[in-house]
PDB file of N, CA and C in Angstrom:
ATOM      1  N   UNK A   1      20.291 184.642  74.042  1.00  0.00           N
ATOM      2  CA  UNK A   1      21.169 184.680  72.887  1.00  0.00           C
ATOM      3  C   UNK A   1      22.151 183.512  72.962  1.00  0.00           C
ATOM      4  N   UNK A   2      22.348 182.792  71.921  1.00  0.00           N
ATOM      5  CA  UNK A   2      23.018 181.603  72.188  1.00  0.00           C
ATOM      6  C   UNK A   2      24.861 182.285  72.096  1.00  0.00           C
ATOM      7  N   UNK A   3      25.239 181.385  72.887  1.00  0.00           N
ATOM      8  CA  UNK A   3      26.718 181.120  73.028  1.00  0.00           C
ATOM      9  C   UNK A   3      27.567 181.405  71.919  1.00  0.00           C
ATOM     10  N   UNK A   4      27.408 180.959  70.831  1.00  0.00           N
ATOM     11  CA  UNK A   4      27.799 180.600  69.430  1.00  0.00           C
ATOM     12  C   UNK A   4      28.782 181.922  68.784  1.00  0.00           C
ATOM     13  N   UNK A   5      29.675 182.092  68.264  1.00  0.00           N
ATOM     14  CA  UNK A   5      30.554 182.934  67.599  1.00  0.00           C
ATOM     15  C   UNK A   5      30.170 183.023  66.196  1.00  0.00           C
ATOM     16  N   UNK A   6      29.993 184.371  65.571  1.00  0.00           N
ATOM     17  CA  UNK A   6      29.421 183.969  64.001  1.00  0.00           C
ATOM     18  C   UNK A   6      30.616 183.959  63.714  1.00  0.00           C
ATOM     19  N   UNK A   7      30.657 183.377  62.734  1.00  0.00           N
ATOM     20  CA  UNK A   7      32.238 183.123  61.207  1.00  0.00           C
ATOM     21  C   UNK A   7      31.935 184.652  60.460  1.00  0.00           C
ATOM     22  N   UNK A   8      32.522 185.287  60.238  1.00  0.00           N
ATOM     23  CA  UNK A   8      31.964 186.221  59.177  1.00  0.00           C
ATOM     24  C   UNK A   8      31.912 185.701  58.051  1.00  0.00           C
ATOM     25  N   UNK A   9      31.458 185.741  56.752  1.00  0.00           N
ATOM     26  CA  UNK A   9      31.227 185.654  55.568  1.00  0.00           C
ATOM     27  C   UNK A   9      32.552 186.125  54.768  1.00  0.00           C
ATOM     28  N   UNK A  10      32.715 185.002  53.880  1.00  0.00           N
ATOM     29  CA  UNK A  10      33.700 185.590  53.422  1.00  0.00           C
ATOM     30  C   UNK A  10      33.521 184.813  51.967  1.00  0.00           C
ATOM     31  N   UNK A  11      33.306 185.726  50.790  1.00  0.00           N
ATOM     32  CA  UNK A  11      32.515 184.582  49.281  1.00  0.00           C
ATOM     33  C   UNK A  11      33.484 183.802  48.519  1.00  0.00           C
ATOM     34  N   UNK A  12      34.878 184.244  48.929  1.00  0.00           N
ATOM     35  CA  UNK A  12      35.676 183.548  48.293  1.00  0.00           C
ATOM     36  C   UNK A  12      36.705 182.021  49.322  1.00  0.00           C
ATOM     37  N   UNK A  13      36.259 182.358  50.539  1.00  0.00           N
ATOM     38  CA  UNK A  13      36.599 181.143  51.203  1.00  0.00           C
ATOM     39  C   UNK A  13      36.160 179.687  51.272  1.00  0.00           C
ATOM     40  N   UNK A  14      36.877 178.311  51.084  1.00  0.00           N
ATOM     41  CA  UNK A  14      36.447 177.366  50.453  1.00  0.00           C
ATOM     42  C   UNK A  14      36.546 176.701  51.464  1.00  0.00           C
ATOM     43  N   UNK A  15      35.354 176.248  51.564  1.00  0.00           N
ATOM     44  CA  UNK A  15      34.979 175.194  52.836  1.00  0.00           C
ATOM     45  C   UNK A  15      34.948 173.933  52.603  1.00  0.00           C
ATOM     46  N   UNK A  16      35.798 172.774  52.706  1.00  0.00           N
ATOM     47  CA  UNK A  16      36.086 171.837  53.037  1.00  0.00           C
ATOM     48  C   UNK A  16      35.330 170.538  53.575  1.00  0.00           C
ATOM     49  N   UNK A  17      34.433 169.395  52.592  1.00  0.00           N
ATOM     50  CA  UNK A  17      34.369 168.647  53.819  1.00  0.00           C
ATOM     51  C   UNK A  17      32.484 168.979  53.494  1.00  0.00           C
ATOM     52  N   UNK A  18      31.807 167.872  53.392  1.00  0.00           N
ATOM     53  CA  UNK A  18      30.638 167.367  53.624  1.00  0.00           C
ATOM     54  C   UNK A  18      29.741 167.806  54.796  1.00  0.00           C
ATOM     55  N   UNK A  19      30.346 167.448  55.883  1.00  0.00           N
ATOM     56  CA  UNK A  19      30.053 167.881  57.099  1.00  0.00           C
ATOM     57  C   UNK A  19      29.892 169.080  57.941  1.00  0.00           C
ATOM     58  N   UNK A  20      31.435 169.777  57.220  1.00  0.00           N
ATOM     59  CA  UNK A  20      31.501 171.771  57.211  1.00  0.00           C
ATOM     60  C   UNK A  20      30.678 172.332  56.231  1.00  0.00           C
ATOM     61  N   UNK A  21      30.752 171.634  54.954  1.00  0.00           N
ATOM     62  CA  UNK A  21      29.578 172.505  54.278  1.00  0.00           C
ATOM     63  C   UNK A  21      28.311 172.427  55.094  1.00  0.00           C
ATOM     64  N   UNK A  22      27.828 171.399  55.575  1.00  0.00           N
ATOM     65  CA  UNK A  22      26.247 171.107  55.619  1.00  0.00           C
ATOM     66  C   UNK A  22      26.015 171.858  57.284  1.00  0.00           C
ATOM     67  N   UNK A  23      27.411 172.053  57.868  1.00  0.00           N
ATOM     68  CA  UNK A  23      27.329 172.637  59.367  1.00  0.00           C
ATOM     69  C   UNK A  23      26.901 173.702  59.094  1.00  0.00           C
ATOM     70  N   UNK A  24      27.725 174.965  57.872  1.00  0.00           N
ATOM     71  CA  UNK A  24      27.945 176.352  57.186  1.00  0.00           C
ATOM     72  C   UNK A  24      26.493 176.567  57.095  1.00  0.00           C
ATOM     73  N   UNK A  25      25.855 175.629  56.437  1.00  0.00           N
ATOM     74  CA  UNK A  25      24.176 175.787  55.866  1.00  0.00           C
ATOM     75  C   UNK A  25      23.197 175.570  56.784  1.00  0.00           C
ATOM     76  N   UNK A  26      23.125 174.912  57.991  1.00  0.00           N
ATOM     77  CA  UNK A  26      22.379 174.317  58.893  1.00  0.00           C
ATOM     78  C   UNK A  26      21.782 172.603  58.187  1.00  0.00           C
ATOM     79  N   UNK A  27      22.628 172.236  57.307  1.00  0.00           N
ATOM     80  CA  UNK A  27      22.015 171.058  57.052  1.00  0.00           C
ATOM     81  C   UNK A  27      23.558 169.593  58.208  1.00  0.00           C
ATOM     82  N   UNK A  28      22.871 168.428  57.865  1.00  0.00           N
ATOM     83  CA  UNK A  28      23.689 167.314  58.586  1.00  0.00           C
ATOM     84  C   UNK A  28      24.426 167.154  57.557  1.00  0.00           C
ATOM     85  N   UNK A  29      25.768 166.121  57.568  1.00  0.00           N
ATOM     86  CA  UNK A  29      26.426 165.735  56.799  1.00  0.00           C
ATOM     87  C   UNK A  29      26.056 164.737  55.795  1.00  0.00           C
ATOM     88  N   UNK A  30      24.835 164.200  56.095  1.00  0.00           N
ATOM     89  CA  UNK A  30      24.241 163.242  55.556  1.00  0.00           C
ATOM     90  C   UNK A  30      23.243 163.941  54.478  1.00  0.00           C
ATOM     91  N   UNK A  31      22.694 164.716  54.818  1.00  0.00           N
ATOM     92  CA  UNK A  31      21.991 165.921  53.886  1.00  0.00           C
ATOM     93  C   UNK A  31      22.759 166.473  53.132  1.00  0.00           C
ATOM     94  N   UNK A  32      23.599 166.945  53.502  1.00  0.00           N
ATOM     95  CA  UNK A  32      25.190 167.564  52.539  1.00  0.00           C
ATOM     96  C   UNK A  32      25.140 166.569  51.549  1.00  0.00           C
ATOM     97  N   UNK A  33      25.693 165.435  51.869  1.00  0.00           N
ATOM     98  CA  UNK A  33      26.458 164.378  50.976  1.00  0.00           C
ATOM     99  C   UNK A  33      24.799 163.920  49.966  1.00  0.00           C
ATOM    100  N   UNK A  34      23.717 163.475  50.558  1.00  0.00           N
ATOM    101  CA  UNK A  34      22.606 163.494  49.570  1.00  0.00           C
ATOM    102  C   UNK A  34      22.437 164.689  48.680  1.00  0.00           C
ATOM    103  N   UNK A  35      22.277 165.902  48.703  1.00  0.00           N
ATOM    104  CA  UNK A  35      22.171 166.795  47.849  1.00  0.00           C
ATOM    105  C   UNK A  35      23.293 167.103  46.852  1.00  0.00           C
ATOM    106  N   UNK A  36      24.656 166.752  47.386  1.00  0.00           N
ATOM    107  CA  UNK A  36      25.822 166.978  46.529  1.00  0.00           C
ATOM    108  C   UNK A  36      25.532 165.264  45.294  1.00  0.00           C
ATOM    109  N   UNK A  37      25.537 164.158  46.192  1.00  0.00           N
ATOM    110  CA  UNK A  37      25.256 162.868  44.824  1.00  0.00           C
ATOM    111  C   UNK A  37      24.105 163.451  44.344  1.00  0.00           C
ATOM    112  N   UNK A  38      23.315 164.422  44.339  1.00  0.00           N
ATOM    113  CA  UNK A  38      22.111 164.417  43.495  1.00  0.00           C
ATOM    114  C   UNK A  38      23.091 165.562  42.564  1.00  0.00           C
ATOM    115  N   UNK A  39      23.338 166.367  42.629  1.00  0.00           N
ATOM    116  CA  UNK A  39      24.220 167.286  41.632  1.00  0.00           C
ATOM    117  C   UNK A  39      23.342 168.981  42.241  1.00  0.00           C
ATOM    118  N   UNK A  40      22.742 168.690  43.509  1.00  0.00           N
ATOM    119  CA  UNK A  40      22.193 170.162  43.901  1.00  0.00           C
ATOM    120  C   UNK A  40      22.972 171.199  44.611  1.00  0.00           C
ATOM    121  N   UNK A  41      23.783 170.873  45.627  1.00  0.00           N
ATOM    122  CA  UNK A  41      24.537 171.878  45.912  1.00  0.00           C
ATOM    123  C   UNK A  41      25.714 172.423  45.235  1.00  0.00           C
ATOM    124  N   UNK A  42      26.216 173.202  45.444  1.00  0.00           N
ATOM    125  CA  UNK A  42      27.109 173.825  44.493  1.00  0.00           C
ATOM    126  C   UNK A  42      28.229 173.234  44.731  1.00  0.00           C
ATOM    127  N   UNK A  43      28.641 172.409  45.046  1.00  0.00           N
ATOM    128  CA  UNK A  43      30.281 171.836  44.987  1.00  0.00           C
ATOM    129  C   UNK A  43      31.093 171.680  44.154  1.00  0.00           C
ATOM    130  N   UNK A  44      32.232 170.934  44.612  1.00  0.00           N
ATOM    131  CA  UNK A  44      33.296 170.608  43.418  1.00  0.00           C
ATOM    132  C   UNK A  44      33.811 169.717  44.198  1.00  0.00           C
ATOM    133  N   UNK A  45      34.915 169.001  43.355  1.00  0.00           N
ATOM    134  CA  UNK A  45      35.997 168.149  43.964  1.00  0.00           C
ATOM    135  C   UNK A  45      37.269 168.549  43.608  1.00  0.00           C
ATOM    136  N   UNK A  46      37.982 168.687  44.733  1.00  0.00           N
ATOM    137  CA  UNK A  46      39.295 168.981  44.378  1.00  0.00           C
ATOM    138  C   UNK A  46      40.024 167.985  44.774  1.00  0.00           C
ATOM    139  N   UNK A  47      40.614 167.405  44.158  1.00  0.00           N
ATOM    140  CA  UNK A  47      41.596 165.800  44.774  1.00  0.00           C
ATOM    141  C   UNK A  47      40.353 164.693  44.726  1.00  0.00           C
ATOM    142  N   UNK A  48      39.812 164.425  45.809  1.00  0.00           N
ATOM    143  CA  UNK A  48      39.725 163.487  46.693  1.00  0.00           C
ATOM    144  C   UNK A  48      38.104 164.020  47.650  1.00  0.00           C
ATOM    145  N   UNK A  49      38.436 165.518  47.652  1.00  0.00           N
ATOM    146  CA  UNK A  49      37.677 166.590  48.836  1.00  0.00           C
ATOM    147  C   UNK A  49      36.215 166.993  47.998  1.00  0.00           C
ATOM    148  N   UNK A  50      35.452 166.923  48.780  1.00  0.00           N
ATOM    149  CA  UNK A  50      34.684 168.385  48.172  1.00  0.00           C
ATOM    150  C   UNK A  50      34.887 169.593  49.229  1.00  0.00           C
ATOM    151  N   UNK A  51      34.331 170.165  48.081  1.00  0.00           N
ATOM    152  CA  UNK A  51      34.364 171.819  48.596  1.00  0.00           C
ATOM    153  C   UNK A  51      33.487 172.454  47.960  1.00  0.00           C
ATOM    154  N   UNK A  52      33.289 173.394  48.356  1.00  0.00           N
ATOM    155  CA  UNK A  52      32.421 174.990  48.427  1.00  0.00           C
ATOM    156  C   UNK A  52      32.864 176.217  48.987  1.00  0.00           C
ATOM    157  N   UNK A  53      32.563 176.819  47.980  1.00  0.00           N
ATOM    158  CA  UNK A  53      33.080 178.649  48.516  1.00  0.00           C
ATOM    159  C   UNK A  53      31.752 178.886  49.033  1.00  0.00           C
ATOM    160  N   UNK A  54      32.081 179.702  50.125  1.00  0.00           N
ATOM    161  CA  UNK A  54      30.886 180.469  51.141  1.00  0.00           C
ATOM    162  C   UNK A  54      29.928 181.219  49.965  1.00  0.00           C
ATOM    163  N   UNK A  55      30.735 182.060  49.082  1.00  0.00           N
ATOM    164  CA  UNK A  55      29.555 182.855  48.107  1.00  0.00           C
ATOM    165  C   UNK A  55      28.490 181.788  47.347  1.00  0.00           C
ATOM    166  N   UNK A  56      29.392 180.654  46.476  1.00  0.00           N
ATOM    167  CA  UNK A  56      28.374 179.557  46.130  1.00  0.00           C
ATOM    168  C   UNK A  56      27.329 179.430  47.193  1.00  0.00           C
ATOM    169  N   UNK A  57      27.405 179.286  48.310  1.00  0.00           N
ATOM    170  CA  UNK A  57      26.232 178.294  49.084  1.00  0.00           C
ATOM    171  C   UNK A  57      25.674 179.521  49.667  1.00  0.00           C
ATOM    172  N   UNK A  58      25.433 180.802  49.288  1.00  0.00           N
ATOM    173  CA  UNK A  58      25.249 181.401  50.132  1.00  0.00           C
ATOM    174  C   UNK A  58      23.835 181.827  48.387  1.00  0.00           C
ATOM    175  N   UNK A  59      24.420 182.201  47.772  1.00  0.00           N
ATOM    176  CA  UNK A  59      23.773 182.580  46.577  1.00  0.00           C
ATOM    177  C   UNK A  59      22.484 181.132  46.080  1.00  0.00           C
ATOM    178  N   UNK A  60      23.212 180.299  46.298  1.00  0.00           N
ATOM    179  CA  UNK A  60      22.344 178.833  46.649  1.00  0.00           C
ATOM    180  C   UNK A  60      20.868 178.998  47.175  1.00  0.00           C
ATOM    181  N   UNK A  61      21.113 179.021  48.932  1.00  0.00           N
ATOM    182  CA  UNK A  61      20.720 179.260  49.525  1.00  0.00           C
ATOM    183  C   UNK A  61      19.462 180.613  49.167  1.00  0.00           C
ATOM    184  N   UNK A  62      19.871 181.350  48.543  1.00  0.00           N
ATOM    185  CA  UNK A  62      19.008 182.546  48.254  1.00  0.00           C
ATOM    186  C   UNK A  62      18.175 182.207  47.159  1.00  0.00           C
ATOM    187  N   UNK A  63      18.750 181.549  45.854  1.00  0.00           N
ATOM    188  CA  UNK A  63      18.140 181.000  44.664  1.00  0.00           C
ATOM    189  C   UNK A  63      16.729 179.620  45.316  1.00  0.00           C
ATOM    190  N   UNK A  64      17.446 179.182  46.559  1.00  0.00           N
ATOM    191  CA  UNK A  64      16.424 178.344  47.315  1.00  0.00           C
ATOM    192  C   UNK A  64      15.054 179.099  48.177  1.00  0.00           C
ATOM    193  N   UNK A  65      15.243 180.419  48.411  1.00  0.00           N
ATOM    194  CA  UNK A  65      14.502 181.189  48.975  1.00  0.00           C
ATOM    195  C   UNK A  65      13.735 181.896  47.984  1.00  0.00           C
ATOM    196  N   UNK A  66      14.106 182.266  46.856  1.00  0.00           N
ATOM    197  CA  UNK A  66      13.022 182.654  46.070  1.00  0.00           C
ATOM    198  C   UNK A  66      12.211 181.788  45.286  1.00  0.00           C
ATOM    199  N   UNK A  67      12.741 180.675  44.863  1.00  0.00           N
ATOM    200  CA  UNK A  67      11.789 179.721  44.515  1.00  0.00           C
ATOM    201  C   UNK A  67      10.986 179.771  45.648  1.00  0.00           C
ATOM    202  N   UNK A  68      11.140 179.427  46.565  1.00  0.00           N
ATOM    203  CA  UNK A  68      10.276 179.098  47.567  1.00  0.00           C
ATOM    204  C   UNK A  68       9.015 180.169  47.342  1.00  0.00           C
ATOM    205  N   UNK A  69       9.121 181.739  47.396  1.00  0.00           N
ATOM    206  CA  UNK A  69       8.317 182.260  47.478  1.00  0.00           C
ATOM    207  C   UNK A  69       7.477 182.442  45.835  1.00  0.00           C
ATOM    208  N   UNK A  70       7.870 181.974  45.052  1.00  0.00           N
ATOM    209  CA  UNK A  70       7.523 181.811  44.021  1.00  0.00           C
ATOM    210  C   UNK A  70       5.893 180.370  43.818  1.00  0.00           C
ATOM    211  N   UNK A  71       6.473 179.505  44.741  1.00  0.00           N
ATOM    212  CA  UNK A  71       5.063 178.673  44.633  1.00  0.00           C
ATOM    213  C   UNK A  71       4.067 179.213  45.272  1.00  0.00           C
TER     214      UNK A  71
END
C-alpha cells in the first residue's frame, strides 16, 4: 500500500494552479496546461490563476469514463 495520504474530496474546493490540477487528476502539468489551451478541462481564470473546483474535475473525469465505454 503506498505511503500517500488521500485529500478527501471536497466539490466545492478550488484548486489552484496547472500543476495541482493535473497532480488532483493524475495528469502532468504539461497535460493540464494542453487540455485547458484546448478549452477541455473544466477551468476558469480568476486574476491571472487558473482554477478548478474538485466537483468540476471530478464529474469531468466521469463524463470521460463513459464516453469511453460508449465506443
Amino acid at each position: 500500500m503506498p505511503n500517500e495520504t488521500a485529500i478527501p474530496l471536497d466539490p466545492g474546493r478550488l484548486i489552484y494552479g496547472l500543476k495541482a490540477i493535473g497532480s488532483r487528476i493524475g495528469l502532468t502539468e504539461r497535460q493540464a496546461r494542453h487540455l485547458h489551451d484546448k478549452g477541455d478541462l473544466p477551468t476558469r481564470k480568476k486574476g491571472k490563476r487558473v482554477c478548478a473546483t474538485e466537483g468540476a474535475l471530478v464529474e469531468w473525469l466521469r463524463q470521460l469514463q463513459g464516453s469511453d465505454s460508449n465506443d
